[in-house]
PDB file of N, CA and C in Angstrom:
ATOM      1  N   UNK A   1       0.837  -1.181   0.000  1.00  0.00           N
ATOM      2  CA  UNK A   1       0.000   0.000   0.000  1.00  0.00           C
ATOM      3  C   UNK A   1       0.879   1.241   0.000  1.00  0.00           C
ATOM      4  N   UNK A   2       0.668   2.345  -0.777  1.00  0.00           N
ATOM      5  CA  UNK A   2       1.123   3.933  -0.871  1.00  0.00           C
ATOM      6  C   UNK A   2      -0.032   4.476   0.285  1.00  0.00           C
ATOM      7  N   UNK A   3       0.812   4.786   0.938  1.00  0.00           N
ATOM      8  CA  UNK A   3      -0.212   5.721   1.733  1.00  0.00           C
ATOM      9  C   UNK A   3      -0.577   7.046   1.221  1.00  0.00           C
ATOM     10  N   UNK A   4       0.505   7.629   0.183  1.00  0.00           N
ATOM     11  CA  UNK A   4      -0.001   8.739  -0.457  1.00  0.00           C
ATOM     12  C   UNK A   4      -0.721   8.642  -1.287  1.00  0.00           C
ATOM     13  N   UNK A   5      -1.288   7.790  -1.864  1.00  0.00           N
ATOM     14  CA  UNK A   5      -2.108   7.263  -2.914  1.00  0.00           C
ATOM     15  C   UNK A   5      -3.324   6.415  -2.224  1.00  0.00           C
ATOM     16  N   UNK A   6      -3.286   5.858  -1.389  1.00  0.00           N
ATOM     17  CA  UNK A   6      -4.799   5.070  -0.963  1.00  0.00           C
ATOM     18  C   UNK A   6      -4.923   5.754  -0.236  1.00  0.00           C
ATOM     19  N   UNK A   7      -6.372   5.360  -0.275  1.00  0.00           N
ATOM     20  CA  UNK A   7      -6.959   6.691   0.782  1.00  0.00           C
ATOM     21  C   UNK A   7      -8.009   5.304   1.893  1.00  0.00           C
ATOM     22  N   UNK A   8      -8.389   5.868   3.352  1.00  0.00           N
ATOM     23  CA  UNK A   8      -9.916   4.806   3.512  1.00  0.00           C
ATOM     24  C   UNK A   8     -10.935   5.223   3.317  1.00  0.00           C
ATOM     25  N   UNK A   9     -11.619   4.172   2.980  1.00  0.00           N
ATOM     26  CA  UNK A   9     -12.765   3.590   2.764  1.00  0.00           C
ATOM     27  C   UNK A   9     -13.519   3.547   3.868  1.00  0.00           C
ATOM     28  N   UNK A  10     -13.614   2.830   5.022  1.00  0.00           N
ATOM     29  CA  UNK A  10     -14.382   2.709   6.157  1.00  0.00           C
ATOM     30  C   UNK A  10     -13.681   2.606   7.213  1.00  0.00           C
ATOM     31  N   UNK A  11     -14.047   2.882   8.767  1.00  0.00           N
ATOM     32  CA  UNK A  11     -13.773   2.479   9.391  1.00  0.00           C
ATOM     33  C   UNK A  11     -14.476   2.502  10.402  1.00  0.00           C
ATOM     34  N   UNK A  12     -14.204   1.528  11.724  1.00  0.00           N
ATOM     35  CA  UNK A  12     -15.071   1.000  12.463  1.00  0.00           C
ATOM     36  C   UNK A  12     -14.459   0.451  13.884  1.00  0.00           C
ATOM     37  N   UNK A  13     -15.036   0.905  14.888  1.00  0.00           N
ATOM     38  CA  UNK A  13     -14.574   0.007  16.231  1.00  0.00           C
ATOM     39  C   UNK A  13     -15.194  -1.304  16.518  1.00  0.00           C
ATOM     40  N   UNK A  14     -14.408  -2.227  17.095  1.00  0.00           N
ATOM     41  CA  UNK A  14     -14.907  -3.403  16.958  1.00  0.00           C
ATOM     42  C   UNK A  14     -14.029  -4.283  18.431  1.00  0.00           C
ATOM     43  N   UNK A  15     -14.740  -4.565  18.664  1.00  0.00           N
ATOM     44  CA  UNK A  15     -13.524  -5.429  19.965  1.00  0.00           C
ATOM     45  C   UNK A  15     -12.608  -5.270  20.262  1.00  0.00           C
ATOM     46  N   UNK A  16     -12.554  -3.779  20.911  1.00  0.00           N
ATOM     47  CA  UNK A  16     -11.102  -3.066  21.167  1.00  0.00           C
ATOM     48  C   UNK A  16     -10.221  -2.093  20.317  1.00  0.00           C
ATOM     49  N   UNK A  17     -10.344  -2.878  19.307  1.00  0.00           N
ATOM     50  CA  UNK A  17      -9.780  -2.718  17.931  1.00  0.00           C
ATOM     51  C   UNK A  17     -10.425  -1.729  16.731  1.00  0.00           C
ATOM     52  N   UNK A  18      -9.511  -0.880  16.262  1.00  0.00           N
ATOM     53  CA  UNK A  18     -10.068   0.210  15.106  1.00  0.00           C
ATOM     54  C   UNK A  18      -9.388  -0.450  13.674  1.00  0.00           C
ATOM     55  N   UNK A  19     -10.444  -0.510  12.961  1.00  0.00           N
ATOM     56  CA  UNK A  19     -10.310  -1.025  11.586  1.00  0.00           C
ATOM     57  C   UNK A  19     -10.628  -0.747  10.381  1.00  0.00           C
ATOM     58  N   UNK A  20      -9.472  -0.182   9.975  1.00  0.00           N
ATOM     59  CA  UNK A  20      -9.244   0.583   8.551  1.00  0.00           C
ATOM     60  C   UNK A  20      -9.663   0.007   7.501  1.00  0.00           C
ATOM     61  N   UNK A  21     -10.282  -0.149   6.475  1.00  0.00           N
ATOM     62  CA  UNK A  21     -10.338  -0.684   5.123  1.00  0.00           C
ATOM     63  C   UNK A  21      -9.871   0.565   4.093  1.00  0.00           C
ATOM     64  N   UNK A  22      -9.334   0.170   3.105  1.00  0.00           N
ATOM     65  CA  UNK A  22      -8.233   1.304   2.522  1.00  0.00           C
ATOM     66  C   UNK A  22      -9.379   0.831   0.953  1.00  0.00           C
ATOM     67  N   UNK A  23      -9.008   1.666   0.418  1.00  0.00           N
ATOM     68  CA  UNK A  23      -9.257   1.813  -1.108  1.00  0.00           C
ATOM     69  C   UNK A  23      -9.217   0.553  -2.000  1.00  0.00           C
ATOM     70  N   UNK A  24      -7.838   0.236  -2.015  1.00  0.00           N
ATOM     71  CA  UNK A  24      -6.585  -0.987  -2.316  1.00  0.00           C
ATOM     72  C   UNK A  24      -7.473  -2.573  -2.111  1.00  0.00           C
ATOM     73  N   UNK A  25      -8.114  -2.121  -0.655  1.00  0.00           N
ATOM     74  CA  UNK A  25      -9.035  -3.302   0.290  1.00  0.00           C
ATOM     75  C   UNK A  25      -7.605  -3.713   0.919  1.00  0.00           C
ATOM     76  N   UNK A  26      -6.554  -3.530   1.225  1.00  0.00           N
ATOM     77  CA  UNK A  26      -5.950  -3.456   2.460  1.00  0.00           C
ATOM     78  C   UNK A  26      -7.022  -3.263   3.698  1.00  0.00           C
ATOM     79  N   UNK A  27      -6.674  -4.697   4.531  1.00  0.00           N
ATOM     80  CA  UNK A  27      -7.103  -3.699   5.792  1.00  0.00           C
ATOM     81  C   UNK A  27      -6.036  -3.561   7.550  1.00  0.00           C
ATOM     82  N   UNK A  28      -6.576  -2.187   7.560  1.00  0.00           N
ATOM     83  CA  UNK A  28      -5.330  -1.922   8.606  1.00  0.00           C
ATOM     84  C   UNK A  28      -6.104  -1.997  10.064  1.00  0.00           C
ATOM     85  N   UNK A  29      -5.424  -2.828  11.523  1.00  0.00           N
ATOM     86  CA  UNK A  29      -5.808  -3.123  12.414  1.00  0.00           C
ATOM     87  C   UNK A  29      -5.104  -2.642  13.353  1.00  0.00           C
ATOM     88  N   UNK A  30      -5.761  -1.731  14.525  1.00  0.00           N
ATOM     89  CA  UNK A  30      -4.582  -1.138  15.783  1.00  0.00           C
ATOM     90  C   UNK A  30      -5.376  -1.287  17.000  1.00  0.00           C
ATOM     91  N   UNK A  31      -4.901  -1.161  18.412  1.00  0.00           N
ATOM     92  CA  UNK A  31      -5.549  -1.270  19.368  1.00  0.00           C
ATOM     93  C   UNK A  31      -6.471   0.210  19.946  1.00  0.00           C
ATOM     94  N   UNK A  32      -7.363  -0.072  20.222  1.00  0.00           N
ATOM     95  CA  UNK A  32      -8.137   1.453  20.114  1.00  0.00           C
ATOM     96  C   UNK A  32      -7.295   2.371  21.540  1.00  0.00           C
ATOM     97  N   UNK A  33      -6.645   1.439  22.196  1.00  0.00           N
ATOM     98  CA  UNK A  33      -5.248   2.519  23.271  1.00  0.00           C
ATOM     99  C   UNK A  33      -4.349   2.330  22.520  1.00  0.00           C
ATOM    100  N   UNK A  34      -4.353   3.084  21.425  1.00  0.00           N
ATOM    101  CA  UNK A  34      -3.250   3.484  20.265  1.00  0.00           C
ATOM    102  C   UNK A  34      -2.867   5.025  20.997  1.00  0.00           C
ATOM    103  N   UNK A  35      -3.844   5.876  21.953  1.00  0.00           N
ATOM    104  CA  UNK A  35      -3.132   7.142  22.332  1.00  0.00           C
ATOM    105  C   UNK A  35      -3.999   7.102  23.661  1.00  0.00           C
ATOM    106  N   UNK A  36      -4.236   8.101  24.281  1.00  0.00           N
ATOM    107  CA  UNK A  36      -4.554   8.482  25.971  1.00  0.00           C
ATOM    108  C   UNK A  36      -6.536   8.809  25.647  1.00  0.00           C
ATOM    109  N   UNK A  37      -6.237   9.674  24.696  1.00  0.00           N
ATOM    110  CA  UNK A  37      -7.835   9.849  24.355  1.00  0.00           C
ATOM    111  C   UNK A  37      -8.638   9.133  23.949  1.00  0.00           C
ATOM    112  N   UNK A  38      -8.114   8.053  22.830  1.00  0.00           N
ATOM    113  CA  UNK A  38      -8.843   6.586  22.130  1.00  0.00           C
ATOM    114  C   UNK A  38      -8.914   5.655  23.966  1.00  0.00           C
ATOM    115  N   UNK A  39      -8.140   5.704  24.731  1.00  0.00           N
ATOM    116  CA  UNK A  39      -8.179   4.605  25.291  1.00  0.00           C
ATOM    117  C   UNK A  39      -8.865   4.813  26.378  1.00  0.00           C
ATOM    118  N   UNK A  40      -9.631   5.977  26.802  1.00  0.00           N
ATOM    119  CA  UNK A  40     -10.518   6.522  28.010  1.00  0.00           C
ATOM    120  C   UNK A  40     -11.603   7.181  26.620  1.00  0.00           C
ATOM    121  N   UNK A  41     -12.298   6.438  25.885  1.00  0.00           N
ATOM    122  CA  UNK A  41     -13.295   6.634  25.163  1.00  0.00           C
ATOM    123  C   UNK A  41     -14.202   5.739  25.755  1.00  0.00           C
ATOM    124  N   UNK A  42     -15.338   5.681  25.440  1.00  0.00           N
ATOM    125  CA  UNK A  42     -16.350   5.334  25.337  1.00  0.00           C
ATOM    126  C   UNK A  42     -16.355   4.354  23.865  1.00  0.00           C
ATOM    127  N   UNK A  43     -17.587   3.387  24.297  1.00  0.00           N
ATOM    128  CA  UNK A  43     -17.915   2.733  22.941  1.00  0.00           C
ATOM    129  C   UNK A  43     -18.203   3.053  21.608  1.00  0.00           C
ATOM    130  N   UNK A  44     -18.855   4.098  22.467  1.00  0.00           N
ATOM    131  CA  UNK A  44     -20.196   4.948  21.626  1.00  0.00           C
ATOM    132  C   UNK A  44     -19.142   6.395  20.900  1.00  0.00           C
ATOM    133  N   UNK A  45     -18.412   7.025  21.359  1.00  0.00           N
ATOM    134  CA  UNK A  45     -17.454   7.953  21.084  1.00  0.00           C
ATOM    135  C   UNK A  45     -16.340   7.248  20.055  1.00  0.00           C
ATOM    136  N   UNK A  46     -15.934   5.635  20.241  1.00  0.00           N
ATOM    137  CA  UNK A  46     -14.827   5.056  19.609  1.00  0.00           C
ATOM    138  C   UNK A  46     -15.632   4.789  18.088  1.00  0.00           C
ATOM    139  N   UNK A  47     -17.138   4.850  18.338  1.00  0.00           N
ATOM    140  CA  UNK A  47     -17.379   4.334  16.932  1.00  0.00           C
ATOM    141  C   UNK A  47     -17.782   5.218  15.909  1.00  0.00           C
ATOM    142  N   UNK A  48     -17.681   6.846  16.440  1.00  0.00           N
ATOM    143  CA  UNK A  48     -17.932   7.995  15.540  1.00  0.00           C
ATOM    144  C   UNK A  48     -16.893   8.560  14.991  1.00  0.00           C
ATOM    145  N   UNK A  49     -16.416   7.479  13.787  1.00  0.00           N
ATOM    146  CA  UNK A  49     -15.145   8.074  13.125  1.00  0.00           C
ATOM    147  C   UNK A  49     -15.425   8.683  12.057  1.00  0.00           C
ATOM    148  N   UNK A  50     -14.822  10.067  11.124  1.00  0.00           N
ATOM    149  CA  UNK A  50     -14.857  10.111  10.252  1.00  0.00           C
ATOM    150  C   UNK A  50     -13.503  10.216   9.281  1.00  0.00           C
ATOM    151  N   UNK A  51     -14.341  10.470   8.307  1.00  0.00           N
ATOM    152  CA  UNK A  51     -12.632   9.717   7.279  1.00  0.00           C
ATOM    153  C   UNK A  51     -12.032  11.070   6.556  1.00  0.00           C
ATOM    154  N   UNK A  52     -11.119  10.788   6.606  1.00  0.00           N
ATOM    155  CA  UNK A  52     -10.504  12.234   5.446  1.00  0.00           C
ATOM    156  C   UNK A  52      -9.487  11.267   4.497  1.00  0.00           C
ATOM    157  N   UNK A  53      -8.644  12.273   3.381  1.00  0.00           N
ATOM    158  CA  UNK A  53      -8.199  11.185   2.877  1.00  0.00           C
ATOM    159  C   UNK A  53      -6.667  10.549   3.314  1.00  0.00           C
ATOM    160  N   UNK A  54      -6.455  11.501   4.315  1.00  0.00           N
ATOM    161  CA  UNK A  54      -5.229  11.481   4.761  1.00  0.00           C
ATOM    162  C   UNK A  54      -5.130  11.168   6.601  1.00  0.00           C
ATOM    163  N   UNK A  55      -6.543  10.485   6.752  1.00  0.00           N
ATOM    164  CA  UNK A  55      -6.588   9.659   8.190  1.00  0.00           C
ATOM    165  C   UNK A  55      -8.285   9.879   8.634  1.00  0.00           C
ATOM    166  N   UNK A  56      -7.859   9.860   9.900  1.00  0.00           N
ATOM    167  CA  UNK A  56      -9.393   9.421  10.853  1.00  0.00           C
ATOM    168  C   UNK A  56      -9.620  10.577  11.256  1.00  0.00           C
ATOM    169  N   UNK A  57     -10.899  10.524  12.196  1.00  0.00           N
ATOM    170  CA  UNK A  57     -10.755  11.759  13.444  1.00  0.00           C
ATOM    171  C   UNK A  57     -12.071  10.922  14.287  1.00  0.00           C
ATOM    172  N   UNK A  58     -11.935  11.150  14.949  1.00  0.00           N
ATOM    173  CA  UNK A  58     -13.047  11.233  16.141  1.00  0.00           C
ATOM    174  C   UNK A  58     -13.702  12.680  16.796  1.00  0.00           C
ATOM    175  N   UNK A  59     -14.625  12.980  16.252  1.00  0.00           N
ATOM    176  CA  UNK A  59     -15.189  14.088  16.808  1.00  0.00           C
ATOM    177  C   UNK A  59     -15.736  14.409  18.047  1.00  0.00           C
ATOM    178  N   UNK A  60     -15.873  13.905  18.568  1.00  0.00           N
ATOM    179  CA  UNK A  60     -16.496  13.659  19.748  1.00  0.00           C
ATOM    180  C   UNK A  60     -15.623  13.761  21.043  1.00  0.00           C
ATOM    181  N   UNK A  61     -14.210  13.236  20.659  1.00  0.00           N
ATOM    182  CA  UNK A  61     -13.160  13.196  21.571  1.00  0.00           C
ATOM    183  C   UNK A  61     -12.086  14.329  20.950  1.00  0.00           C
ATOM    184  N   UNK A  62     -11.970  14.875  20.042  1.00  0.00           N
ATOM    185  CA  UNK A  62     -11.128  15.681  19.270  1.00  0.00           C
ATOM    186  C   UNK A  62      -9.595  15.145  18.752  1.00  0.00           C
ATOM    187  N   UNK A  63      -9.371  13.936  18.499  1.00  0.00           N
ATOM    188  CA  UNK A  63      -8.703  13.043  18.070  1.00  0.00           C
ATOM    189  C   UNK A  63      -8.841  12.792  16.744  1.00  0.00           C
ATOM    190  N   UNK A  64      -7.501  13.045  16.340  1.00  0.00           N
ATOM    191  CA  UNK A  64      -7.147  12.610  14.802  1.00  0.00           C
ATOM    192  C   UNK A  64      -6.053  11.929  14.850  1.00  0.00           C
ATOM    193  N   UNK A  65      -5.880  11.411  13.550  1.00  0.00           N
ATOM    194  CA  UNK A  65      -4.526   9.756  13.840  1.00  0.00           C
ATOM    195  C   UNK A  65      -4.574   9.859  12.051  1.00  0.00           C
ATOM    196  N   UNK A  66      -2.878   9.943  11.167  1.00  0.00           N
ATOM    197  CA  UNK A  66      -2.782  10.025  10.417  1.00  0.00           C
ATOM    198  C   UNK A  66      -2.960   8.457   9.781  1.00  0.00           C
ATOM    199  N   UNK A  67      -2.722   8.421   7.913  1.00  0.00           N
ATOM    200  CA  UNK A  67      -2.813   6.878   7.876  1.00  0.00           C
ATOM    201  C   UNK A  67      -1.279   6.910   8.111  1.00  0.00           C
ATOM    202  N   UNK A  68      -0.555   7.429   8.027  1.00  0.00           N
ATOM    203  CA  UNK A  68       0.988   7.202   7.651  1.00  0.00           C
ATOM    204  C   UNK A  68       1.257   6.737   9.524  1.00  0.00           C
ATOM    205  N   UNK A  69       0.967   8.274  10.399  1.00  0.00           N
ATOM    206  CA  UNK A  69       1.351   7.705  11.578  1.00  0.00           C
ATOM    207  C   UNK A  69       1.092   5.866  11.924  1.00  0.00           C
ATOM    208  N   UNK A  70      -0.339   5.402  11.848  1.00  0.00           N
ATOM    209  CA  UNK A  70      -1.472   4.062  11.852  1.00  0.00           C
ATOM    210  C   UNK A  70      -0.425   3.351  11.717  1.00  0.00           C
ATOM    211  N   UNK A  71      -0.184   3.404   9.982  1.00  0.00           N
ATOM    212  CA  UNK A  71       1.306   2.640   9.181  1.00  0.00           C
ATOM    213  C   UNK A  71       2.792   2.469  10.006  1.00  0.00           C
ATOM    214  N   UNK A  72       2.891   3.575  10.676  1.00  0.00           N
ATOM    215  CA  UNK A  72       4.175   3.114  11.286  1.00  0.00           C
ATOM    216  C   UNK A  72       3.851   2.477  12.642  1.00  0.00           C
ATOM    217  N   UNK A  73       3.196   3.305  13.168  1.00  0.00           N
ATOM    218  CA  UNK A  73       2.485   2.318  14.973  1.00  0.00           C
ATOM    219  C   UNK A  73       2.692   0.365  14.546  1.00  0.00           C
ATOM    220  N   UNK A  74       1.957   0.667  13.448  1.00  0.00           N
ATOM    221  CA  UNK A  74       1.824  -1.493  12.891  1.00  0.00           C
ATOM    222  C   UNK A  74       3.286  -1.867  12.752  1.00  0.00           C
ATOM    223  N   UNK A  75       3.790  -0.869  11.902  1.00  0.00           N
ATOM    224  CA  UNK A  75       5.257  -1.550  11.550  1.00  0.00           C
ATOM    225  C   UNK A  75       6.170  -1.280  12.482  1.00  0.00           C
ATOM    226  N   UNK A  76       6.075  -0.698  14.052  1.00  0.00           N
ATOM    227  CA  UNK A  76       6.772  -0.899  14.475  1.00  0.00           C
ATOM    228  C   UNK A  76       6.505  -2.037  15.549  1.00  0.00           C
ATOM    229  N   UNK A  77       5.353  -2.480  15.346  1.00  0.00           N
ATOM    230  CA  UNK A  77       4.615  -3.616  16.134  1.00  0.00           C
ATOM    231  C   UNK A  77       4.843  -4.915  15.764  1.00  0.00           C
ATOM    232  N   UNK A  78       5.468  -5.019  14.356  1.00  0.00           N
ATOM    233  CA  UNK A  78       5.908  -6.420  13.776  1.00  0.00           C
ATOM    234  C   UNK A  78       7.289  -6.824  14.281  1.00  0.00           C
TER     235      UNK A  78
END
């Protein structure tokens, strides 16, 4: 995946976990205590994401998370 070139598609909280689907249909998986604000959310707050083409945000909590940052959090997790 180009992160400068795919953009997402959806995303969604799900059992802890925030889950990217990319353009490509890559899909990207992180723990929703990826930062201090995702991880003292609410259910209901973790699942009001919206998309831009260059990451997430959560409105509700005032949290944004790039795809590139996402991309490196994973790859430094492997």
């Amino acid at each position: 995946m180009n992160a400068l070139t795919d953009t997402p598609q959806s995303a969604r909280h799900q059992a802890g976990e925030i889950i990217v689907v990319m353009h490509s249909g890559e899909q990207l998986r992180f723990p929703a205590t990826i930062t201090p604000r995702l991880a003292s959310a609410t259910p209901a707050q973790l699942g009001e994401i919206t998309l831009s083409p260059f990451g997430l945000h959560w409105p509700q909590i005032d949290e944004d998370l790039s795809i590139r940052g996402i991309l490196a959090y994973i790859h430094l997790r492997e």
